[in-house]
PDB file of N, CA and C in Angstrom:
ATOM      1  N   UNK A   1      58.910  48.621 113.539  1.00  0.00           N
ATOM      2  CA  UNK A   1      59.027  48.834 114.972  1.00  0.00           C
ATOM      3  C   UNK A   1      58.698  50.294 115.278  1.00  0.00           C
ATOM      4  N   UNK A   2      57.833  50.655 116.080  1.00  0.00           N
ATOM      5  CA  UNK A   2      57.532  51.778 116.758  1.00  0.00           C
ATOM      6  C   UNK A   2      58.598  52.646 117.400  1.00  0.00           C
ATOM      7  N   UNK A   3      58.775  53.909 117.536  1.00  0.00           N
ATOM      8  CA  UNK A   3      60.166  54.393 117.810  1.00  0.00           C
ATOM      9  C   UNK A   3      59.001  55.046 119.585  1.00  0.00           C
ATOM     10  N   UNK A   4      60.281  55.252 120.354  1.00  0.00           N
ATOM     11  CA  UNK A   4      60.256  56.662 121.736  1.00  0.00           C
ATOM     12  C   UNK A   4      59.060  57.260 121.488  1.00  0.00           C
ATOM     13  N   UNK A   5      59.177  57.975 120.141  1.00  0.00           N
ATOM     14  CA  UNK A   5      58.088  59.387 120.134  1.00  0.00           C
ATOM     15  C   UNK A   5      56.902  59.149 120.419  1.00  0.00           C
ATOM     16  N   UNK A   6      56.619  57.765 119.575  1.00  0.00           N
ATOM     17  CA  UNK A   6      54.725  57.571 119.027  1.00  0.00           C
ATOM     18  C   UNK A   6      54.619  57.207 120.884  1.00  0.00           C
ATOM     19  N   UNK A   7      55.626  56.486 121.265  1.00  0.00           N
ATOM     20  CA  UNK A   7      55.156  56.233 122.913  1.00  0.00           C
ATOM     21  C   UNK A   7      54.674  57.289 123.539  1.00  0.00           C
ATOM     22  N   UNK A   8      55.923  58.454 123.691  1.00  0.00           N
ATOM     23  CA  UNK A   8      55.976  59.636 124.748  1.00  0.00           C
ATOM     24  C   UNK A   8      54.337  60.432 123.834  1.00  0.00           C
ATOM     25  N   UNK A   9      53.806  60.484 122.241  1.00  0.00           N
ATOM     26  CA  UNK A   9      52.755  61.020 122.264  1.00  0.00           C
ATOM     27  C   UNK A   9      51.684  60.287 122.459  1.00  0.00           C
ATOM     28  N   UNK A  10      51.826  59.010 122.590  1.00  0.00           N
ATOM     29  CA  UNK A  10      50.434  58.196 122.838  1.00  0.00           C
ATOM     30  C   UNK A  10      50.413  58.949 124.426  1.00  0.00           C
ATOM     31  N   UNK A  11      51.403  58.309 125.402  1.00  0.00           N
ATOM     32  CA  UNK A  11      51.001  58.404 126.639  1.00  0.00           C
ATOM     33  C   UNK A  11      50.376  60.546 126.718  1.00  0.00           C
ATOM     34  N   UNK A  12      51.073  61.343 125.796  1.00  0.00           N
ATOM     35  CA  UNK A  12      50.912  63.052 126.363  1.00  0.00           C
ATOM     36  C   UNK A  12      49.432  62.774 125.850  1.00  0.00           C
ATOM     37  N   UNK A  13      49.246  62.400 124.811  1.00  0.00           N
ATOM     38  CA  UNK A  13      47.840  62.575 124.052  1.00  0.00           C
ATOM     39  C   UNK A  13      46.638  61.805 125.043  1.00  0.00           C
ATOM     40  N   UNK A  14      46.817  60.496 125.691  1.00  0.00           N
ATOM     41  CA  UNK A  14      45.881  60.187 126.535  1.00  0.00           C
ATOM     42  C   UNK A  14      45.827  60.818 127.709  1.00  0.00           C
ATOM     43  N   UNK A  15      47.160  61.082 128.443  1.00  0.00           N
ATOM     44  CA  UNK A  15      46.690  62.203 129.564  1.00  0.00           C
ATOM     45  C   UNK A  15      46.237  63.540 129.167  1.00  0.00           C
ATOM     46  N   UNK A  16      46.345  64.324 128.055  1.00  0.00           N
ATOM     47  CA  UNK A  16      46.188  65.741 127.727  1.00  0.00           C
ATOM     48  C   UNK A  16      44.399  65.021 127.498  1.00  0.00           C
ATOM     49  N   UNK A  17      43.852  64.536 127.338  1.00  0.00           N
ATOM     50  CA  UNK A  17      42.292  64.157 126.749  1.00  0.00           C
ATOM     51  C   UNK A  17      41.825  63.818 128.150  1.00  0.00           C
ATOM     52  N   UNK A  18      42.016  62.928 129.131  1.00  0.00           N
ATOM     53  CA  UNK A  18      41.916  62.823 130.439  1.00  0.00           C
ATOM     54  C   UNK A  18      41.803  64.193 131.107  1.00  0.00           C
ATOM     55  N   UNK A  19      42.480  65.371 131.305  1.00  0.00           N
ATOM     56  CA  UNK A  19      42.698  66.546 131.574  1.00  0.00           C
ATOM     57  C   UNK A  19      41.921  67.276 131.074  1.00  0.00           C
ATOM     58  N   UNK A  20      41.555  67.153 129.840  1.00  0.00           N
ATOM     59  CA  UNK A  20      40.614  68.078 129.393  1.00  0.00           C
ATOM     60  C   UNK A  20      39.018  67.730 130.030  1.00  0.00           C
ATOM     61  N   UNK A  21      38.815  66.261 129.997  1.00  0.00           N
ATOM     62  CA  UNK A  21      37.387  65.705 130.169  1.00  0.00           C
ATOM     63  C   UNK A  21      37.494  66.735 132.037  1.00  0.00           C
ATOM     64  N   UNK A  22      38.188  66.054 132.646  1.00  0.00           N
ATOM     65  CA  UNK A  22      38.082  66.466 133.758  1.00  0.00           C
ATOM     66  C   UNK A  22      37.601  68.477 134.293  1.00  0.00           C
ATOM     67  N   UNK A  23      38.467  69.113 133.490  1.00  0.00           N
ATOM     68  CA  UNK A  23      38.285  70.340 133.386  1.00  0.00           C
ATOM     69  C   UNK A  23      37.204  70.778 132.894  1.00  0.00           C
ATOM     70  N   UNK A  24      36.355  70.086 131.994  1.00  0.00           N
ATOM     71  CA  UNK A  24      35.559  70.404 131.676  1.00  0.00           C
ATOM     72  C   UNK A  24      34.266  70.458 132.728  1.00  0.00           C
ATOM     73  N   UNK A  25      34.239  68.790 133.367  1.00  0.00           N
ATOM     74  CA  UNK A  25      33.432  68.688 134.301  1.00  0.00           C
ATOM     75  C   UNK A  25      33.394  69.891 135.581  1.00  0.00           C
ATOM     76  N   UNK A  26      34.697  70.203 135.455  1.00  0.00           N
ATOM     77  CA  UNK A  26      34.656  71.025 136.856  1.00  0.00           C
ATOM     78  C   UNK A  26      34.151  72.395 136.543  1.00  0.00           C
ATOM     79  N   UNK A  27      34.614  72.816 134.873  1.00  0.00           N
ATOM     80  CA  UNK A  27      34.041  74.185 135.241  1.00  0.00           C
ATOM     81  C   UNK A  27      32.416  73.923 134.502  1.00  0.00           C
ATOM     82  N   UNK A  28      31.612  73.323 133.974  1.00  0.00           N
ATOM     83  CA  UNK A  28      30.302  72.511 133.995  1.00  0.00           C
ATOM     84  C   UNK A  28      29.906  72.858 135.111  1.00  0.00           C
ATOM     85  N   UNK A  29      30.254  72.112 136.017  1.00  0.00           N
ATOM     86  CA  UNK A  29      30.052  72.376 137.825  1.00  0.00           C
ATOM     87  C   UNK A  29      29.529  73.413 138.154  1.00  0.00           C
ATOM     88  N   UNK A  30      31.317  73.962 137.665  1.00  0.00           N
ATOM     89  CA  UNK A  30      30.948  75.641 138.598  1.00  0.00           C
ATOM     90  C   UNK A  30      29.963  76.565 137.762  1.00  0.00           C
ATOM     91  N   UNK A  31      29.703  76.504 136.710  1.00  0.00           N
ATOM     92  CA  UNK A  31      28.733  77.354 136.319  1.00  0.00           C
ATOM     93  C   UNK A  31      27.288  76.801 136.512  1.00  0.00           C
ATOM     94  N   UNK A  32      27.300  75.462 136.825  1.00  0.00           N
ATOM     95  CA  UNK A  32      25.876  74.883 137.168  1.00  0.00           C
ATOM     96  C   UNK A  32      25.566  75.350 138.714  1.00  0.00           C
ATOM     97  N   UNK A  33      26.425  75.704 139.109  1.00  0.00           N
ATOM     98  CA  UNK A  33      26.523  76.105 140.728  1.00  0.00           C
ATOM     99  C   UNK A  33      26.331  78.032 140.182  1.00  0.00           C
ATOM    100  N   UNK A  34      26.444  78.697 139.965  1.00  0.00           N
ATOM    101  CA  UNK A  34      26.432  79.777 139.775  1.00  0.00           C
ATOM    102  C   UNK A  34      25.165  80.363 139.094  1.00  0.00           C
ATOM    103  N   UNK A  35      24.610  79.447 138.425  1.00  0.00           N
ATOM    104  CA  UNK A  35      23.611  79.473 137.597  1.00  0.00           C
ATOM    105  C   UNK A  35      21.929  79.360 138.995  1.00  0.00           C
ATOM    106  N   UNK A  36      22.264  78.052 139.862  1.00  0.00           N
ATOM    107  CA  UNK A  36      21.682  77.280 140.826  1.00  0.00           C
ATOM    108  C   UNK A  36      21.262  79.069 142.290  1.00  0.00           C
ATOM    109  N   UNK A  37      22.893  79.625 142.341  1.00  0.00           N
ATOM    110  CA  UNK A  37      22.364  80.448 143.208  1.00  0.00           C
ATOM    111  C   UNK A  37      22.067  81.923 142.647  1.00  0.00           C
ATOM    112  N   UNK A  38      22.120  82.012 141.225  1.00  0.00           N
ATOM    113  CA  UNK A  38      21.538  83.190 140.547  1.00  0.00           C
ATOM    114  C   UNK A  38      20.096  83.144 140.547  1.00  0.00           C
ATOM    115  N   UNK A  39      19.460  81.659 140.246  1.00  0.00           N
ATOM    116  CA  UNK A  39      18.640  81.091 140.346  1.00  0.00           C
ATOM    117  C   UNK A  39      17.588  81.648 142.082  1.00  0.00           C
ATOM    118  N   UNK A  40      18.693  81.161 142.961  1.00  0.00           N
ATOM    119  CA  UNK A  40      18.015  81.392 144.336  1.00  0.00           C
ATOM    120  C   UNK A  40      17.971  82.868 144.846  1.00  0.00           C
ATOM    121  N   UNK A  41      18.628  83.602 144.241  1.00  0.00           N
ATOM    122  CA  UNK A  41      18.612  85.431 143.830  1.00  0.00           C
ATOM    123  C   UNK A  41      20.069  85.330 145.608  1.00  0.00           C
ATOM    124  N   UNK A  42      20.446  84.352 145.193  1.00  0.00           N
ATOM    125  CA  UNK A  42      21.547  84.289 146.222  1.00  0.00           C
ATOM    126  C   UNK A  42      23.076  85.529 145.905  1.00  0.00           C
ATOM    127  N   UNK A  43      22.808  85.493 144.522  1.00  0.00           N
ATOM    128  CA  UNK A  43      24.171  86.061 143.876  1.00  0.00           C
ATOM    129  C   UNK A  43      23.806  86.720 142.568  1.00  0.00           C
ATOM    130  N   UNK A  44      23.804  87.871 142.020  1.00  0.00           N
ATOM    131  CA  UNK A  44      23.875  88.350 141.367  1.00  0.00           C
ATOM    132  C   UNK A  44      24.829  88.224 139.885  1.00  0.00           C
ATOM    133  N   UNK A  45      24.335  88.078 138.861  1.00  0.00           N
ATOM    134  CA  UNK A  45      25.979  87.564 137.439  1.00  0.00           C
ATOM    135  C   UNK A  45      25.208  88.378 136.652  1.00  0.00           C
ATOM    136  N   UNK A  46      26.044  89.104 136.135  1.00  0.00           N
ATOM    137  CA  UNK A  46      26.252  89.607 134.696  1.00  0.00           C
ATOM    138  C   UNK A  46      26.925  88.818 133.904  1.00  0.00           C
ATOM    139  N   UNK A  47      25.596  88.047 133.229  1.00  0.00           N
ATOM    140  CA  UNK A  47      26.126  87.313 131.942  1.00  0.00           C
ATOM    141  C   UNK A  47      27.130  87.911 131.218  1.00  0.00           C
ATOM    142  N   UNK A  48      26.992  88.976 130.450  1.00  0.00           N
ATOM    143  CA  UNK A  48      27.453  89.561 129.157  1.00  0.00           C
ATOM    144  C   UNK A  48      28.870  90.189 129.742  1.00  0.00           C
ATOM    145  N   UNK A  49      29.084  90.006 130.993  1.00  0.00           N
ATOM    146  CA  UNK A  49      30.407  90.330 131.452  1.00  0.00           C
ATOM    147  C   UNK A  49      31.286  89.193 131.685  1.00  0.00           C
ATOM    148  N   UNK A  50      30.452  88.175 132.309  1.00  0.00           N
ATOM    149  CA  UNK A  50      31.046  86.906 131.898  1.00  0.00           C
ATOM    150  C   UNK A  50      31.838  86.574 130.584  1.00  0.00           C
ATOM    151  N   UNK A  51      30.471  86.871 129.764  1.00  0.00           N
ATOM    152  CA  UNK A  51      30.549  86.478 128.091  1.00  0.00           C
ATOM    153  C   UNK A  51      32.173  87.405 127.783  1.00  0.00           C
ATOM    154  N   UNK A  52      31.754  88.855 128.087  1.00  0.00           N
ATOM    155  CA  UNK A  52      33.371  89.335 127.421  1.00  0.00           C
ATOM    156  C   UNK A  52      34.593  88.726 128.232  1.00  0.00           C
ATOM    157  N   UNK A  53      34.388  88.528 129.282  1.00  0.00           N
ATOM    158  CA  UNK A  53      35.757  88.089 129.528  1.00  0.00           C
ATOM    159  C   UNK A  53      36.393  86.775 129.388  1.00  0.00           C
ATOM    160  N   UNK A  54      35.279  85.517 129.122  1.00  0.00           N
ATOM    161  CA  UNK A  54      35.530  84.572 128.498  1.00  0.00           C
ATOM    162  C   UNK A  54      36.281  84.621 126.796  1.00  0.00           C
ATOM    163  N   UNK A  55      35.468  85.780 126.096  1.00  0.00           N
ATOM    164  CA  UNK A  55      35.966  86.192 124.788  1.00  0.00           C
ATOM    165  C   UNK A  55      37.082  86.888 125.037  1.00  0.00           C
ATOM    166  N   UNK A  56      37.579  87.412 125.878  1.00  0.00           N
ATOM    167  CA  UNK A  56      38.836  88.357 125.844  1.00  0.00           C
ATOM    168  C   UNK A  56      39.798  87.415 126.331  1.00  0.00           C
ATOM    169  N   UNK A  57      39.390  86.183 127.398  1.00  0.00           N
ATOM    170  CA  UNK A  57      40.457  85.157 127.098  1.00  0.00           C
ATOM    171  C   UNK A  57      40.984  84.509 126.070  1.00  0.00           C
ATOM    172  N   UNK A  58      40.026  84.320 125.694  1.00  0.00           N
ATOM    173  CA  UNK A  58      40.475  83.212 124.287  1.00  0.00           C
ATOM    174  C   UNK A  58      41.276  83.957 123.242  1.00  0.00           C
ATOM    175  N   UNK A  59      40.842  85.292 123.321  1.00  0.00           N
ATOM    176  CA  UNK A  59      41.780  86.291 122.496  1.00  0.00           C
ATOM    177  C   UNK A  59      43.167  85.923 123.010  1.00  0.00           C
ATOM    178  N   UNK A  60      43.176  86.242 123.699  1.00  0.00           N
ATOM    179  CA  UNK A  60      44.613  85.931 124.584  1.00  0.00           C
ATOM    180  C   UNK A  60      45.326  84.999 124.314  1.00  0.00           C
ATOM    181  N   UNK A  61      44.822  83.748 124.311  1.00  0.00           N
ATOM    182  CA  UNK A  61      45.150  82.955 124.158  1.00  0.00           C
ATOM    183  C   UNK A  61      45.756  82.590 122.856  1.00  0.00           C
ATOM    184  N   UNK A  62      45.013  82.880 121.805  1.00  0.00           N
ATOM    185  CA  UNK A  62      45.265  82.830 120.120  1.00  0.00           C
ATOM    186  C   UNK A  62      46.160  83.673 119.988  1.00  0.00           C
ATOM    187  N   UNK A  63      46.553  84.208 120.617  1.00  0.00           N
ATOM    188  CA  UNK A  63      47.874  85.627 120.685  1.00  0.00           C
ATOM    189  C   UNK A  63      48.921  84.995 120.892  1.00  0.00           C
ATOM    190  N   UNK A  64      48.934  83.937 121.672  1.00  0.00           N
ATOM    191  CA  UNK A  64      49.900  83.419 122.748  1.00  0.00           C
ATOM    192  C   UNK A  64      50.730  82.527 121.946  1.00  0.00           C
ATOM    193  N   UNK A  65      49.547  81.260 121.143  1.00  0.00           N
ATOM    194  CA  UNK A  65      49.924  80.719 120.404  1.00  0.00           C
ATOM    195  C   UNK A  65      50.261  80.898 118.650  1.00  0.00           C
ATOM    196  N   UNK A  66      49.939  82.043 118.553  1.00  0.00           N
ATOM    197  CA  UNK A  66      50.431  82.453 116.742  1.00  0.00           C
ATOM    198  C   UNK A  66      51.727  82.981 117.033  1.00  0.00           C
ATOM    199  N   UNK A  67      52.868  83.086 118.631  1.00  0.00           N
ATOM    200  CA  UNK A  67      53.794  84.083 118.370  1.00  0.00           C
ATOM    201  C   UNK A  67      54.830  82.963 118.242  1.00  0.00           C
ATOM    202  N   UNK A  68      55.581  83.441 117.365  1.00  0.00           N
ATOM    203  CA  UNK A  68      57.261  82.663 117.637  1.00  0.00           C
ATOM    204  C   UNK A  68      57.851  81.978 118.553  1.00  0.00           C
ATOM    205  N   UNK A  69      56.979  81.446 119.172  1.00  0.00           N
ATOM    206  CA  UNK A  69      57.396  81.184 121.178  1.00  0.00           C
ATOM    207  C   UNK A  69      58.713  79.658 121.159  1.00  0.00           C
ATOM    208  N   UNK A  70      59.257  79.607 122.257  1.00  0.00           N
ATOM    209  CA  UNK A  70      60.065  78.427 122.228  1.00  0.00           C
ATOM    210  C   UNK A  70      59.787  77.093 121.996  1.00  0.00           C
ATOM    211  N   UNK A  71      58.570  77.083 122.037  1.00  0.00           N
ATOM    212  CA  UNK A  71      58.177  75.574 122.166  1.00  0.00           C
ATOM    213  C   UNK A  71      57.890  75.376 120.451  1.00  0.00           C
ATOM    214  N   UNK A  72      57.837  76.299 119.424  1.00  0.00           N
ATOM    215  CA  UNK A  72      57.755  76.545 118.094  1.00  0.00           C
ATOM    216  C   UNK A  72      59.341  75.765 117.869  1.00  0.00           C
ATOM    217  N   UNK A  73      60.249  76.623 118.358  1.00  0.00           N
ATOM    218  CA  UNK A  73      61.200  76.750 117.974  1.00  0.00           C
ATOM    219  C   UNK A  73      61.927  75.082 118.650  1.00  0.00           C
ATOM    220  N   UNK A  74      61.526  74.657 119.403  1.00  0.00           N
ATOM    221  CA  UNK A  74      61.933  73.105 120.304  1.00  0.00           C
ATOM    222  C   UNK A  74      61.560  72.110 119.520  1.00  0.00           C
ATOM    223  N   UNK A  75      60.245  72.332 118.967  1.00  0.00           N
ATOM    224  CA  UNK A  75      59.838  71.529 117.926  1.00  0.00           C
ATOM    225  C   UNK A  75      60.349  70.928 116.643  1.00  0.00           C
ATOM    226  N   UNK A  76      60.627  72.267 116.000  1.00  0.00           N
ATOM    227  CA  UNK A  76      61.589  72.402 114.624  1.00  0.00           C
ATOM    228  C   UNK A  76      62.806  71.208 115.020  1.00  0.00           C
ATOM    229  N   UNK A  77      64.024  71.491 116.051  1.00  0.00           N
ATOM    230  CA  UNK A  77      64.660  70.682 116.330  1.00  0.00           C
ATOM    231  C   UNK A  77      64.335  68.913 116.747  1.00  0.00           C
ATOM    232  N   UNK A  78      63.297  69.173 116.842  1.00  0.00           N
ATOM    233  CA  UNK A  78      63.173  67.404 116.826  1.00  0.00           C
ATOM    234  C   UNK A  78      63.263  66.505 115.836  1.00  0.00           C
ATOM    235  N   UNK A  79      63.787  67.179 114.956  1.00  0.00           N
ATOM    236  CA  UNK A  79      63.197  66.284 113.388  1.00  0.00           C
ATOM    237  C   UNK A  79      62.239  65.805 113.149  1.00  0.00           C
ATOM    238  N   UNK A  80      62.267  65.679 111.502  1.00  0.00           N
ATOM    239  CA  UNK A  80      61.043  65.187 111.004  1.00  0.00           C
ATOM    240  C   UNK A  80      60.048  63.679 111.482  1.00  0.00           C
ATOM    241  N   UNK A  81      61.464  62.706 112.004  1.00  0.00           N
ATOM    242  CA  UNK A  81      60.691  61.644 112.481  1.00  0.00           C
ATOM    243  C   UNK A  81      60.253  61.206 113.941  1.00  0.00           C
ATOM    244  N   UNK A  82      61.100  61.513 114.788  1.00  0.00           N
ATOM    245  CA  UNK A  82      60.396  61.624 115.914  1.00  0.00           C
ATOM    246  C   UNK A  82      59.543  62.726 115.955  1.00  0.00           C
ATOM    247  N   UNK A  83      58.804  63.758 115.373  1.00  0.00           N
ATOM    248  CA  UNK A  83      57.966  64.443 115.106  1.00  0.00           C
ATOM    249  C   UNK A  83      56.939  63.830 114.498  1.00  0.00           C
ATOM    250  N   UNK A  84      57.121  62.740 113.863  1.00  0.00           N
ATOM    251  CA  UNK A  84      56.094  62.843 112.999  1.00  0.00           C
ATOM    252  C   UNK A  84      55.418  61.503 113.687  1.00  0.00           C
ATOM    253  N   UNK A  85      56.271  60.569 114.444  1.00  0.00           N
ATOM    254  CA  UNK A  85      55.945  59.294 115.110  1.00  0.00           C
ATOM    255  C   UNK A  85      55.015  59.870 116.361  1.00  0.00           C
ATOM    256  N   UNK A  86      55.976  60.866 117.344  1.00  0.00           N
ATOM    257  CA  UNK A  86      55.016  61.460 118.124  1.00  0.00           C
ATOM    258  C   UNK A  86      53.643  62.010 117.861  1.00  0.00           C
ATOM    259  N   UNK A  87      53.237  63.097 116.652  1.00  0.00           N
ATOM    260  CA  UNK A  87      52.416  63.251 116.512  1.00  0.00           C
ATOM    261  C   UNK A  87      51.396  61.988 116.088  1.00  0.00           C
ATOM    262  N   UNK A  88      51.208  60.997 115.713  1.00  0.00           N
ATOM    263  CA  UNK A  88      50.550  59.811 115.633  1.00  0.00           C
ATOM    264  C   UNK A  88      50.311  59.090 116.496  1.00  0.00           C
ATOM    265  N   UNK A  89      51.487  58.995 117.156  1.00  0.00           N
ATOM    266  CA  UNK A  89      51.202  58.906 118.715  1.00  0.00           C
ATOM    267  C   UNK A  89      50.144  59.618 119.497  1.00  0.00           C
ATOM    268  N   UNK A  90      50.628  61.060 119.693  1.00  0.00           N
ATOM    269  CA  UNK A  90      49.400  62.244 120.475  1.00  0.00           C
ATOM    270  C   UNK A  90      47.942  61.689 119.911  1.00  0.00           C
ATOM    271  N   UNK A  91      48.007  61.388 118.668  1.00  0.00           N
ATOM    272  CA  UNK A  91      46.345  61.317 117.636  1.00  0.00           C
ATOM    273  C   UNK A  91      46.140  60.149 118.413  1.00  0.00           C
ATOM    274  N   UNK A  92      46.519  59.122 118.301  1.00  0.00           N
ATOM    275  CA  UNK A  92      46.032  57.529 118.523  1.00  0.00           C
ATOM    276  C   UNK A  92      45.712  57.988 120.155  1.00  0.00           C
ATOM    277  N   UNK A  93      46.527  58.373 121.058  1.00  0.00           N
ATOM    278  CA  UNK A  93      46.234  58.767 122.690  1.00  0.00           C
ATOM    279  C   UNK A  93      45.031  59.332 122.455  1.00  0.00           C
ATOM    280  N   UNK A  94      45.090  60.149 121.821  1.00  0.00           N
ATOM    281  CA  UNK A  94      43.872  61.448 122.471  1.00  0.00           C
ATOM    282  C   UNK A  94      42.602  60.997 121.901  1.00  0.00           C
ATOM    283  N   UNK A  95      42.622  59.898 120.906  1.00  0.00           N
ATOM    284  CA  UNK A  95      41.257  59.526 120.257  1.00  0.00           C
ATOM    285  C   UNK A  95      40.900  58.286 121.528  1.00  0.00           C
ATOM    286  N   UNK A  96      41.793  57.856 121.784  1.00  0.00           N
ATOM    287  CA  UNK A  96      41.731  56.481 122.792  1.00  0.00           C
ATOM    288  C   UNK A  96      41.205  57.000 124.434  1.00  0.00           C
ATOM    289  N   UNK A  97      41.887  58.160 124.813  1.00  0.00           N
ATOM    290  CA  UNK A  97      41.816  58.552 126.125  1.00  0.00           C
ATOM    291  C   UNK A  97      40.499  58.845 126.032  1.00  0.00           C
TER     292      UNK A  97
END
């Protein structure tokens, strides 16, 4: 019998994959739109400023997640099996979504 977890990560894992597709499309969009009136000499972009600050996000980001943060520490407390049901769960969602 399937326990809570594999549920609560099937359902996070198909909406977190849903969310992503979507985000993607939108910022797709917006740079196809930015690209469209750089194109029409409507707007002026500095790529390579783009480029660093896209790279200085992601820095950020990898910062964010290597630190000790609570959700590290929320985790640990779940035990090993609803941890481990959920995560199979999240996999099976996010390959499905």
């Amino acid at each position: 019998m399937v326990g809570g977890g594999f549920f609560g990560g099937l359902l996070l894992g198909y909406a977190l994959k849903k969310v992503a597709k979507l985000m993607a499309v939108v910022v797709g969009l917006f740079i196809a739109g930015l690209t469209y009136l750089q194109y029409q000499q409507i707007a002026s972009i500095n790529w390579d400023e783009v480029e660093g600050s896209i790279t200085g996000l992601t820095g950020v980001t990898i910062n964010i997640l290597n630190e000790n943060s609570i959700s590290t520490q929320m985790m640990s407390n779940f035990g090993i099996p609803l941890t481990s049901s959920m995560a199979s769960g999240f996999t099976v969602g996010f390959l499905k979504g």
